[in-house]
PDB file of N, CA and C in Angstrom:
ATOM      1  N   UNK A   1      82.603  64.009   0.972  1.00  0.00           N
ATOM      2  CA  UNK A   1      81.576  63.076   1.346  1.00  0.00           C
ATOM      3  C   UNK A   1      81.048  63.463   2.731  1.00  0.00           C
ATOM      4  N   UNK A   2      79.627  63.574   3.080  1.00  0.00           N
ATOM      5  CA  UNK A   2      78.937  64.136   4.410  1.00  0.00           C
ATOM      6  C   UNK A   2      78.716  62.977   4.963  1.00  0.00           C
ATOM      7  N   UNK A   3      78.865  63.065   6.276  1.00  0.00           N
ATOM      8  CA  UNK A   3      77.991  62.410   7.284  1.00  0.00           C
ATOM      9  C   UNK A   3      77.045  62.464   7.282  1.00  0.00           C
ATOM     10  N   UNK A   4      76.570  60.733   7.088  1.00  0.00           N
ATOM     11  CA  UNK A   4      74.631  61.370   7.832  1.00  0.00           C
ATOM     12  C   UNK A   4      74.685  61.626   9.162  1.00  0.00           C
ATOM     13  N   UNK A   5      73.296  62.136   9.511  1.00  0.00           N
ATOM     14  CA  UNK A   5      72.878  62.437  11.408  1.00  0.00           C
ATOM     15  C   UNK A   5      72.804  61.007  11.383  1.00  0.00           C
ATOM     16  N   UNK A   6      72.898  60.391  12.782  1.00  0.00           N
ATOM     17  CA  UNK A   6      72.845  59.662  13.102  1.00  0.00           C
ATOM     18  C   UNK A   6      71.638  60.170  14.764  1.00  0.00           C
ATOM     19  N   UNK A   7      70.772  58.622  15.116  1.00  0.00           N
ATOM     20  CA  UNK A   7      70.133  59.001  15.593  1.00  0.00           C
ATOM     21  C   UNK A   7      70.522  59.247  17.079  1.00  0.00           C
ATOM     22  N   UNK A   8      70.112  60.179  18.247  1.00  0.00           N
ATOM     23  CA  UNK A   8      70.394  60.099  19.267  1.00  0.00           C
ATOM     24  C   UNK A   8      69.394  59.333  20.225  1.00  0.00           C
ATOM     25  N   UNK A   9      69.984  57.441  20.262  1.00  0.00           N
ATOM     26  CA  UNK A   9      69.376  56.928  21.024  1.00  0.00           C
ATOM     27  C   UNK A   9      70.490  56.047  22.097  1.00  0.00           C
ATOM     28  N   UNK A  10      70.148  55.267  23.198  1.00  0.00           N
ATOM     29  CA  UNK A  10      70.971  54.379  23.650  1.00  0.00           C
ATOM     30  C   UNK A  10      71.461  53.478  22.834  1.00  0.00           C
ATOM     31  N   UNK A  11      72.814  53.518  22.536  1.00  0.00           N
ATOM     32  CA  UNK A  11      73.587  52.350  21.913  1.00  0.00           C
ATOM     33  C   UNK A  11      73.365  50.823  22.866  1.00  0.00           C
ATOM     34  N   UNK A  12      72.764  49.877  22.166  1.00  0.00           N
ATOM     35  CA  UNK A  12      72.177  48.639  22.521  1.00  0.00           C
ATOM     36  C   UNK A  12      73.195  47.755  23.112  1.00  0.00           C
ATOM     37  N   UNK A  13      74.502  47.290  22.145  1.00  0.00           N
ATOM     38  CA  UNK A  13      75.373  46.757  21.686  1.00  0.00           C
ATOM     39  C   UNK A  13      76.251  47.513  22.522  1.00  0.00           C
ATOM     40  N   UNK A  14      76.749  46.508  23.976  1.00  0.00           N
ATOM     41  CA  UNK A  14      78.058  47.230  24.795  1.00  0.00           C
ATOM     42  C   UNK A  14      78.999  47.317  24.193  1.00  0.00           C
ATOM     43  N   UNK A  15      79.581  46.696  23.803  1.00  0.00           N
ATOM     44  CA  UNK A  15      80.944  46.864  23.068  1.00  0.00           C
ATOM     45  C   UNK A  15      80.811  48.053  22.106  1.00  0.00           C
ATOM     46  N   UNK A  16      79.616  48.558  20.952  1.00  0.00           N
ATOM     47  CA  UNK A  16      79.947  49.413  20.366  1.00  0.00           C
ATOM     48  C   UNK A  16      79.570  51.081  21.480  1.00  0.00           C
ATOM     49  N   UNK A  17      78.892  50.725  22.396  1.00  0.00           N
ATOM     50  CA  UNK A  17      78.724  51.561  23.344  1.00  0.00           C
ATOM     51  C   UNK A  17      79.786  52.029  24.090  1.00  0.00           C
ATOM     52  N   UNK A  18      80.673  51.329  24.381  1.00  0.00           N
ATOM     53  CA  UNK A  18      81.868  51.695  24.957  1.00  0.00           C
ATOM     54  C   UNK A  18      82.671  51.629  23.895  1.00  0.00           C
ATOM     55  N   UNK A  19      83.227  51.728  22.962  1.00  0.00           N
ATOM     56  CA  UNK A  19      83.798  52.262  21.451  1.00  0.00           C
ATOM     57  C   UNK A  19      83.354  53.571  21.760  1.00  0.00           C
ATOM     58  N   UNK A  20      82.265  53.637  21.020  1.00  0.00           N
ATOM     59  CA  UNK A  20      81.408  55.397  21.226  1.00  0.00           C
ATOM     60  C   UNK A  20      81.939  56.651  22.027  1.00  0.00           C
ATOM     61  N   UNK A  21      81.909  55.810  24.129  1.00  0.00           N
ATOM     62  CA  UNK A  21      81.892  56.385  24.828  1.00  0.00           C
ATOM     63  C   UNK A  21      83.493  57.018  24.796  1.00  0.00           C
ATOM     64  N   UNK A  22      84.353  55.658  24.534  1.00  0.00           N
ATOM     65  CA  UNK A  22      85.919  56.257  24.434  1.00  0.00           C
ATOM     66  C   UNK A  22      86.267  57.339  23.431  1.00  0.00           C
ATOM     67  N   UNK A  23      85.384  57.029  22.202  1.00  0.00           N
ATOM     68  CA  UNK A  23      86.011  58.329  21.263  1.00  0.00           C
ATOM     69  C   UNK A  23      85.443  59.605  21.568  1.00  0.00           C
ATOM     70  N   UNK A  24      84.606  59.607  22.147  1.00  0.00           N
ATOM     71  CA  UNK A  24      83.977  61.041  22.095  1.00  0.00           C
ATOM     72  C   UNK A  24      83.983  61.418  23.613  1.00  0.00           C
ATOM     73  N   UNK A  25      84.505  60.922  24.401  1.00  0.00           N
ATOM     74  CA  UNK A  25      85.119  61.440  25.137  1.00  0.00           C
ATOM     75  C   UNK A  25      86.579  62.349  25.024  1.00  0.00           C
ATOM     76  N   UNK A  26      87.188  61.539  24.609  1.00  0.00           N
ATOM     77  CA  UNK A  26      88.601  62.191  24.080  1.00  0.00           C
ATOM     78  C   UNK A  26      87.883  63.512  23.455  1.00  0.00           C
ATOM     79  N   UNK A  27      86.982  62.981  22.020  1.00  0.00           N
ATOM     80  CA  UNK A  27      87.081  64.215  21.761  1.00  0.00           C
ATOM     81  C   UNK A  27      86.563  65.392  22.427  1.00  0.00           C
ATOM     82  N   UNK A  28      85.339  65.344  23.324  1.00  0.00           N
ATOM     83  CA  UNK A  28      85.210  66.307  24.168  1.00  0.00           C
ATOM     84  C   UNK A  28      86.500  66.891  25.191  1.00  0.00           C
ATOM     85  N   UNK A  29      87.433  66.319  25.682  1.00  0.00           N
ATOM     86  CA  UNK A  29      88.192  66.438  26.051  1.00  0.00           C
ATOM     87  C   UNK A  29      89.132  67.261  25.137  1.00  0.00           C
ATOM     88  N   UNK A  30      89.497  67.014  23.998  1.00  0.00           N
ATOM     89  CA  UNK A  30      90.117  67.716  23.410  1.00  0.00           C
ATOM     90  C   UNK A  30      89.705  69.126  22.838  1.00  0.00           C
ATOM     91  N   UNK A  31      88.447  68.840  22.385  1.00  0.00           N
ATOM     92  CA  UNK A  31      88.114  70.204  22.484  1.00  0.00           C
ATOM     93  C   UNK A  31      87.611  71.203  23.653  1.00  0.00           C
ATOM     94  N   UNK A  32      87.592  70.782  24.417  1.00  0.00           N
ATOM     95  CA  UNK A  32      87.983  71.763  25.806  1.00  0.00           C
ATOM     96  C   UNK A  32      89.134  72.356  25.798  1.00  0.00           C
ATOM     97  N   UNK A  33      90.149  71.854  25.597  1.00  0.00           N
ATOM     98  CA  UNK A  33      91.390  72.155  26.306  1.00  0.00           C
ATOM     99  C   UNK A  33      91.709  73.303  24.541  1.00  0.00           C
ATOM    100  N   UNK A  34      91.435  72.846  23.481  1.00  0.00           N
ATOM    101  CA  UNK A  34      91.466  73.557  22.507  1.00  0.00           C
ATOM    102  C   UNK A  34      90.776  75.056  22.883  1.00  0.00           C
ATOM    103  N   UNK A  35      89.574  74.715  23.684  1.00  0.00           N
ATOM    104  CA  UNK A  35      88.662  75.858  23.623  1.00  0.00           C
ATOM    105  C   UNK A  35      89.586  77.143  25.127  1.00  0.00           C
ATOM    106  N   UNK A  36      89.993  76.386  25.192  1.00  0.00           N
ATOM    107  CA  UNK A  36      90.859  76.717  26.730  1.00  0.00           C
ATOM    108  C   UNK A  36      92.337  77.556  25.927  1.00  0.00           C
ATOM    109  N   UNK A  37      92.725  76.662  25.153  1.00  0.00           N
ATOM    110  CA  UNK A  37      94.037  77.536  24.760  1.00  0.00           C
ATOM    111  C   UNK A  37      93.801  78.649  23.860  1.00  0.00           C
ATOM    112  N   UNK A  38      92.732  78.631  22.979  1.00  0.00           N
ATOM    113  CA  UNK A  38      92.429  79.513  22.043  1.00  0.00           C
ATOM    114  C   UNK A  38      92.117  81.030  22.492  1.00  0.00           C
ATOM    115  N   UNK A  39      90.915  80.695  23.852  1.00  0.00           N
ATOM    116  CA  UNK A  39      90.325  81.463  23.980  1.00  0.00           C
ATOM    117  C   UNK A  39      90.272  82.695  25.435  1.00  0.00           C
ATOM    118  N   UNK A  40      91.654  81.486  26.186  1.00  0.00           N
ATOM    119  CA  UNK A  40      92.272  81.825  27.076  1.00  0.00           C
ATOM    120  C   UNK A  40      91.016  81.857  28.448  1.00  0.00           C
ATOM    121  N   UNK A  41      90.350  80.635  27.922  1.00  0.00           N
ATOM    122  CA  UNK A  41      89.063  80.722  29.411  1.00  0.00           C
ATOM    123  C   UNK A  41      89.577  79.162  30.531  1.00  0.00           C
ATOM    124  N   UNK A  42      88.741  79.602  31.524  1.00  0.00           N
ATOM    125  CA  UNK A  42      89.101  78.646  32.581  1.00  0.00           C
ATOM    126  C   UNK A  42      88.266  77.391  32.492  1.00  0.00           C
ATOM    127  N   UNK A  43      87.972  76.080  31.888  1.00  0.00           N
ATOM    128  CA  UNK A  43      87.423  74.879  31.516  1.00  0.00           C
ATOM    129  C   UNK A  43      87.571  73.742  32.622  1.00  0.00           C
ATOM    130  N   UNK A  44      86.836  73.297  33.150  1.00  0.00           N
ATOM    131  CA  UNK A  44      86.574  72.025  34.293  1.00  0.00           C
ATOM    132  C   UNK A  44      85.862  71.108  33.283  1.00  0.00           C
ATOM    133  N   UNK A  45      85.919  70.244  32.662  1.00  0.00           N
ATOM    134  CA  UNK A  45      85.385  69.138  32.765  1.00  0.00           C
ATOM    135  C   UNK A  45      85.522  67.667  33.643  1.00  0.00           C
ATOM    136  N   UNK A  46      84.205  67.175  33.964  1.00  0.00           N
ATOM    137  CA  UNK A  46      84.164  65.882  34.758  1.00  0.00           C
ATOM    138  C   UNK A  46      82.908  64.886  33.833  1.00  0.00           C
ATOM    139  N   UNK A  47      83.577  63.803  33.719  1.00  0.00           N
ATOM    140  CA  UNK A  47      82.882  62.532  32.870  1.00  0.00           C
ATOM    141  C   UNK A  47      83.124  61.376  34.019  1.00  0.00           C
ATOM    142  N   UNK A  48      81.913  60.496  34.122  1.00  0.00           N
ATOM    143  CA  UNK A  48      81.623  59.412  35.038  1.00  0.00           C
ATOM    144  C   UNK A  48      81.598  58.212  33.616  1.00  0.00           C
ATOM    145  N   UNK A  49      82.340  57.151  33.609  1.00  0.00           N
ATOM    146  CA  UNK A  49      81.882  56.509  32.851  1.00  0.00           C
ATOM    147  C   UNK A  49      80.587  55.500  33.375  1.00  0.00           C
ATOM    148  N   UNK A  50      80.284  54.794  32.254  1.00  0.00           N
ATOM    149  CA  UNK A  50      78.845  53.750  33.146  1.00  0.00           C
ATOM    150  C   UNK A  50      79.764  53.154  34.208  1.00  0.00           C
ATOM    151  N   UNK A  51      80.971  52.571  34.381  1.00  0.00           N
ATOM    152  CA  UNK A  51      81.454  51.657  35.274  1.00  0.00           C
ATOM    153  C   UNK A  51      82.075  52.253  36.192  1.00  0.00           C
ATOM    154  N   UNK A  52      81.108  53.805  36.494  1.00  0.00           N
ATOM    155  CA  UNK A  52      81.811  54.816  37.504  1.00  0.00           C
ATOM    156  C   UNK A  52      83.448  55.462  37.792  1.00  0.00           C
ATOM    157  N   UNK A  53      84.293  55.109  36.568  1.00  0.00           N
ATOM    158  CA  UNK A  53      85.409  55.548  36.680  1.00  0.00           C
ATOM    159  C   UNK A  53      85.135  57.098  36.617  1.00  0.00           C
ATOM    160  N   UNK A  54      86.025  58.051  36.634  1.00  0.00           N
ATOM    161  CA  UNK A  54      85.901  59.178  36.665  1.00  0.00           C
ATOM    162  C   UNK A  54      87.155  59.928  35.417  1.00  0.00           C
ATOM    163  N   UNK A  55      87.100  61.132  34.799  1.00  0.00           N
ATOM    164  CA  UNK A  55      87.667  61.746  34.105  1.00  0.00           C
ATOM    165  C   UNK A  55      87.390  62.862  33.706  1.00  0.00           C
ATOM    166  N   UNK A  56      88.641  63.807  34.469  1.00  0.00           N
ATOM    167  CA  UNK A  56      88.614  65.277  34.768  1.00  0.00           C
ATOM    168  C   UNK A  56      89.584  65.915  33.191  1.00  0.00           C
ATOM    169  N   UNK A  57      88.979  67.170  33.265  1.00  0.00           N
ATOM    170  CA  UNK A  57      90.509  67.921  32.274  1.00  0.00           C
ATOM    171  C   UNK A  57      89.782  69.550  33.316  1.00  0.00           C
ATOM    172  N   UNK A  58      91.170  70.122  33.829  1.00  0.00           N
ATOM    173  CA  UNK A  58      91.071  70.991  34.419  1.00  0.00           C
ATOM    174  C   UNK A  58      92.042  72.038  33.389  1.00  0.00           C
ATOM    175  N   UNK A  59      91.606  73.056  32.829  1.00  0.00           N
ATOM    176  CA  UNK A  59      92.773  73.807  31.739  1.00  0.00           C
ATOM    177  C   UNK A  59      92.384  74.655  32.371  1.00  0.00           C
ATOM    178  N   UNK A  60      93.960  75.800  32.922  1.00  0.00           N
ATOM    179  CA  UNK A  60      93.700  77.184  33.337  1.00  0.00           C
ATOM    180  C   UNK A  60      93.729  76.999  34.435  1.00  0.00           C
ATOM    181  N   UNK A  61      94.250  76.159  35.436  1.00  0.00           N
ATOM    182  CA  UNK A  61      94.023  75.754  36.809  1.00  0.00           C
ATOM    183  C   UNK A  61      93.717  74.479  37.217  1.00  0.00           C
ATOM    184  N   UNK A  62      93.629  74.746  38.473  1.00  0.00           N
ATOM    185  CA  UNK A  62      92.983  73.365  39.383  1.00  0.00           C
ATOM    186  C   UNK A  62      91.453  72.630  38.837  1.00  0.00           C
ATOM    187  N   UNK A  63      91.133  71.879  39.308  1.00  0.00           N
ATOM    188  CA  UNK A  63      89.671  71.578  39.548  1.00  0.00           C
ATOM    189  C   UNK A  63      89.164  72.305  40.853  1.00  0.00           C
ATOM    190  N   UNK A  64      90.020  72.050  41.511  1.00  0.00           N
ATOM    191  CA  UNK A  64      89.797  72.474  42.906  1.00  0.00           C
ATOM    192  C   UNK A  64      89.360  74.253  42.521  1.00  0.00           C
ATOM    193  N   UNK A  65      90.122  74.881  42.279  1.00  0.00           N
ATOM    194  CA  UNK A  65      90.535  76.534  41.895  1.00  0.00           C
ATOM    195  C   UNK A  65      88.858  76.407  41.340  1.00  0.00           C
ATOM    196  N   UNK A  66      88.506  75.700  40.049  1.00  0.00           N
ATOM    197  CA  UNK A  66      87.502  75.760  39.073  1.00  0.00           C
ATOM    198  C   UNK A  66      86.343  75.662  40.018  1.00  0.00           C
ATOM    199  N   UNK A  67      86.230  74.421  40.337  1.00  0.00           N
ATOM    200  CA  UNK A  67      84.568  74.341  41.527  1.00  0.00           C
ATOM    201  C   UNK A  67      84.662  75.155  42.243  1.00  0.00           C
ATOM    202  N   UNK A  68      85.748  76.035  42.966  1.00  0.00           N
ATOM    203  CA  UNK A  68      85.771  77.093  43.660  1.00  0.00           C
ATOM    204  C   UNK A  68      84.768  78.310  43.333  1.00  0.00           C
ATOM    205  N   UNK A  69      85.546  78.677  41.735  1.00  0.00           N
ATOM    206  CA  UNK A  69      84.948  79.865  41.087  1.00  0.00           C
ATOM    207  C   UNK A  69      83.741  79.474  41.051  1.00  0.00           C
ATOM    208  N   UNK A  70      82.930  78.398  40.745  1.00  0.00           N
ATOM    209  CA  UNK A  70      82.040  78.212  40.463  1.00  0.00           C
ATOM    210  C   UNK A  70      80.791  78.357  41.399  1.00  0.00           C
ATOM    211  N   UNK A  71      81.136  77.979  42.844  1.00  0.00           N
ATOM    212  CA  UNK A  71      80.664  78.237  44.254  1.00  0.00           C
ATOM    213  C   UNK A  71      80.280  79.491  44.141  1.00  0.00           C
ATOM    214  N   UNK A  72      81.492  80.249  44.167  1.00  0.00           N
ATOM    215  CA  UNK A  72      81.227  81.800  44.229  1.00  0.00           C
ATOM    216  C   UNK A  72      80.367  82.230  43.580  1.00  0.00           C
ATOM    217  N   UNK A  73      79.903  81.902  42.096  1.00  0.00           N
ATOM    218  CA  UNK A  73      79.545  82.745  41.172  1.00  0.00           C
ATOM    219  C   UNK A  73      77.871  82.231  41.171  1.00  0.00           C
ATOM    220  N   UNK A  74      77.760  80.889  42.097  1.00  0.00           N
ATOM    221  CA  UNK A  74      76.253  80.467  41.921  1.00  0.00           C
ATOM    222  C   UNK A  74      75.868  80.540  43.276  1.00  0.00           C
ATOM    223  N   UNK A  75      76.566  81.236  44.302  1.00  0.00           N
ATOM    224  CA  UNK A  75      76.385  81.620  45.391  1.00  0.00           C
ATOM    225  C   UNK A  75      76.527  80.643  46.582  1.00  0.00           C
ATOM    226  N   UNK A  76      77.046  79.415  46.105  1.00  0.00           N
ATOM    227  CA  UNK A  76      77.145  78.441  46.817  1.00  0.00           C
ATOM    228  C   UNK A  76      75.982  77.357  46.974  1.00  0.00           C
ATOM    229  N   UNK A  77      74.849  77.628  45.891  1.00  0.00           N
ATOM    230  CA  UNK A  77      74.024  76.345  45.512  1.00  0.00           C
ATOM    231  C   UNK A  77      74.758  75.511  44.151  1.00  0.00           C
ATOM    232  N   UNK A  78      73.938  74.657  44.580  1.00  0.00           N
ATOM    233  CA  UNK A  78      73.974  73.583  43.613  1.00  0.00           C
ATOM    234  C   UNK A  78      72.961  73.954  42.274  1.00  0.00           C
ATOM    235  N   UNK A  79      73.778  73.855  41.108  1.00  0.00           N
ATOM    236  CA  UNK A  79      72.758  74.378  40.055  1.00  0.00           C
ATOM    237  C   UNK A  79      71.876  75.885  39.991  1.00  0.00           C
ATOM    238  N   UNK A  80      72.364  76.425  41.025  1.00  0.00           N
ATOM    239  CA  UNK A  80      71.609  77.879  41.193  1.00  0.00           C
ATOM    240  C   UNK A  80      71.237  78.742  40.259  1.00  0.00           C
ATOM    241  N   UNK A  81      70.539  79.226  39.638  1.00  0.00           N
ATOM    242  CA  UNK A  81      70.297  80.059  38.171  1.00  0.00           C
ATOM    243  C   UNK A  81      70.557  81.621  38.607  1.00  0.00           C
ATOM    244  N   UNK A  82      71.202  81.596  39.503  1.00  0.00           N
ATOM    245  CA  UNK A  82      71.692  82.968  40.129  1.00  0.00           C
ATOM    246  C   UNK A  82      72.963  83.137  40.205  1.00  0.00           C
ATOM    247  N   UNK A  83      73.265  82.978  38.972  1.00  0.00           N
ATOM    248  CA  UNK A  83      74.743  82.882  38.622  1.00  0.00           C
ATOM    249  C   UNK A  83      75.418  84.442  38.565  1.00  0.00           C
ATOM    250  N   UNK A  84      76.923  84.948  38.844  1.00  0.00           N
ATOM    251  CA  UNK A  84      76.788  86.142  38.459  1.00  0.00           C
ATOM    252  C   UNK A  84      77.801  85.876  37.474  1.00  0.00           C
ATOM    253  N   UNK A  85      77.663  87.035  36.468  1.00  0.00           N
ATOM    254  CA  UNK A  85      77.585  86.613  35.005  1.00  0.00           C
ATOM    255  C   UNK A  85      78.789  87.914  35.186  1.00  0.00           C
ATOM    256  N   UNK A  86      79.909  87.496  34.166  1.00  0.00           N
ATOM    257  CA  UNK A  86      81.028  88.604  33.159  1.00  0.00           C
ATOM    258  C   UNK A  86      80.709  89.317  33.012  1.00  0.00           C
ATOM    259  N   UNK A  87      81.135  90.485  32.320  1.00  0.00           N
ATOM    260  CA  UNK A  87      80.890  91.781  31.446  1.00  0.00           C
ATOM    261  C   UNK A  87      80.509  90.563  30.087  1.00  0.00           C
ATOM    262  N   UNK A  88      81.365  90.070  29.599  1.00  0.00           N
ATOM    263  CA  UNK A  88      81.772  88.904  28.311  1.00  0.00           C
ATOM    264  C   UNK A  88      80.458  88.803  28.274  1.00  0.00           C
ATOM    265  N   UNK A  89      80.184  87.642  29.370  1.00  0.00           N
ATOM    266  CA  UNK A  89      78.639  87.207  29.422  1.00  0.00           C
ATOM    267  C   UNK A  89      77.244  87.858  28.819  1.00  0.00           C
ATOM    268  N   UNK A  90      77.087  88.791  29.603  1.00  0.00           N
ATOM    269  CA  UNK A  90      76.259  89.468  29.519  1.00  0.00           C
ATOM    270  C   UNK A  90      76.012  90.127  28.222  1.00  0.00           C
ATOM    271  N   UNK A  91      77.134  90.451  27.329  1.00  0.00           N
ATOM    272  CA  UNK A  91      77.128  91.168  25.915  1.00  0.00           C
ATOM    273  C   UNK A  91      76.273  90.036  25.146  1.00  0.00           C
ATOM    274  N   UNK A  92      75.957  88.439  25.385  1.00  0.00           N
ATOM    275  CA  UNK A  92      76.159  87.551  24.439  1.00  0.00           C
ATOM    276  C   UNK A  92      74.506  87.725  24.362  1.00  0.00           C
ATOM    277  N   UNK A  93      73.598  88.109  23.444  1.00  0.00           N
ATOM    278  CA  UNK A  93      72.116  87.616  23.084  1.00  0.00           C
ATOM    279  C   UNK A  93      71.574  86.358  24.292  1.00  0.00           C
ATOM    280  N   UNK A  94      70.330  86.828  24.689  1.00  0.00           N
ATOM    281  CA  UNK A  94      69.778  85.954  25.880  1.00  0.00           C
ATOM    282  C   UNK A  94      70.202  84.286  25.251  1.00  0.00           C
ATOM    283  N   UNK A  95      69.389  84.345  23.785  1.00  0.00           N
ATOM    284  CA  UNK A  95      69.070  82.608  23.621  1.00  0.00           C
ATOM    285  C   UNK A  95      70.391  82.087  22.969  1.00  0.00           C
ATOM    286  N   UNK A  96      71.486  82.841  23.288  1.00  0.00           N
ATOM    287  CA  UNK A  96      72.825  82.091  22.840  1.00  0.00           C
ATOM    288  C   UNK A  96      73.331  81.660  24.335  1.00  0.00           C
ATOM    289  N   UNK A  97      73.090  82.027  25.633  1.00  0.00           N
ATOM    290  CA  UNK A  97      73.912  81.814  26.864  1.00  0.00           C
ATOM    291  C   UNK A  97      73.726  80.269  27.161  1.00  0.00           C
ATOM    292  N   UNK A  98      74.750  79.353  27.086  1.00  0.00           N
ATOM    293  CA  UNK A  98      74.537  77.441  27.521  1.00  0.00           C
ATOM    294  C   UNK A  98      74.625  77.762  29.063  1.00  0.00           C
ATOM    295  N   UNK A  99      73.581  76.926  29.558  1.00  0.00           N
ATOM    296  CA  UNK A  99      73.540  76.589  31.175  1.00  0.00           C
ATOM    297  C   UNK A  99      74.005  75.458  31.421  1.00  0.00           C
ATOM    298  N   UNK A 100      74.674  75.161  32.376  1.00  0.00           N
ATOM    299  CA  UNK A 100      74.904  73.717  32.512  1.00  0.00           C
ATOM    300  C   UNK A 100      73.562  72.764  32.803  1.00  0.00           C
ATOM    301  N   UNK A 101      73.506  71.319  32.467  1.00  0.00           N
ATOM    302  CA  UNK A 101      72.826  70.957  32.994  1.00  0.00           C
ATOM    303  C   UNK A 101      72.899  69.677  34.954  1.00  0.00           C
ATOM    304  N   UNK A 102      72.155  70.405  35.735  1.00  0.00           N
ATOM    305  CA  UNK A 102      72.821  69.117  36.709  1.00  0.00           C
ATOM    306  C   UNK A 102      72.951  67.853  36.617  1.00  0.00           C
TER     307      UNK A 102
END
């Protein structure tokens, strides 16, 4: 049996909004750390909930270690598109590379 798509709009209804936000957080969370053990890469995630709590998964290191690398590699801007890129990287087709968004 398939899932339908469901639409991507603001959930109206707080309570099912925060339902939502808890499960798919986890699951983003979990699949990080999946994507982390599998693939043997270094993963930072950070989630703000609406009520400003905060929730990190650092796999492969620190957070600290992680925003580090990350400094380095965008030269020490914020969002910089002057990222320097892997060997890995670079093999991957232009319109497959994900950017973060700020």
């Amino acid at each position: 049996m398939a899932r339908g798509k469901i639409q991507l709009k603001r959930i109206e209804n707080p309570v099912h909004r925060q339902v939502t936000f808890c499960k798919r957080r986890t699951g983003l969370l979990k699949k990080a750390k999946e994507l982390s053990v599998l693939c043997d890469a270094e993963i930072g995630v950070v989630i703000f909930s609406p009520q400003g709590k905060l929730f990190e998964l650092a796999a492969k290191g620190t957070m600290d270690g992680i925003i580090d690398k990350y400094m380095k590699c965008t030269g020490g801007g914020r969002g910089s598109s002057s990222a320097i890129f892997t060997a890995q990287e670079q093999l991957q087709p232009p319109n497959l590379v994900c950017l973060s968004s700020p």
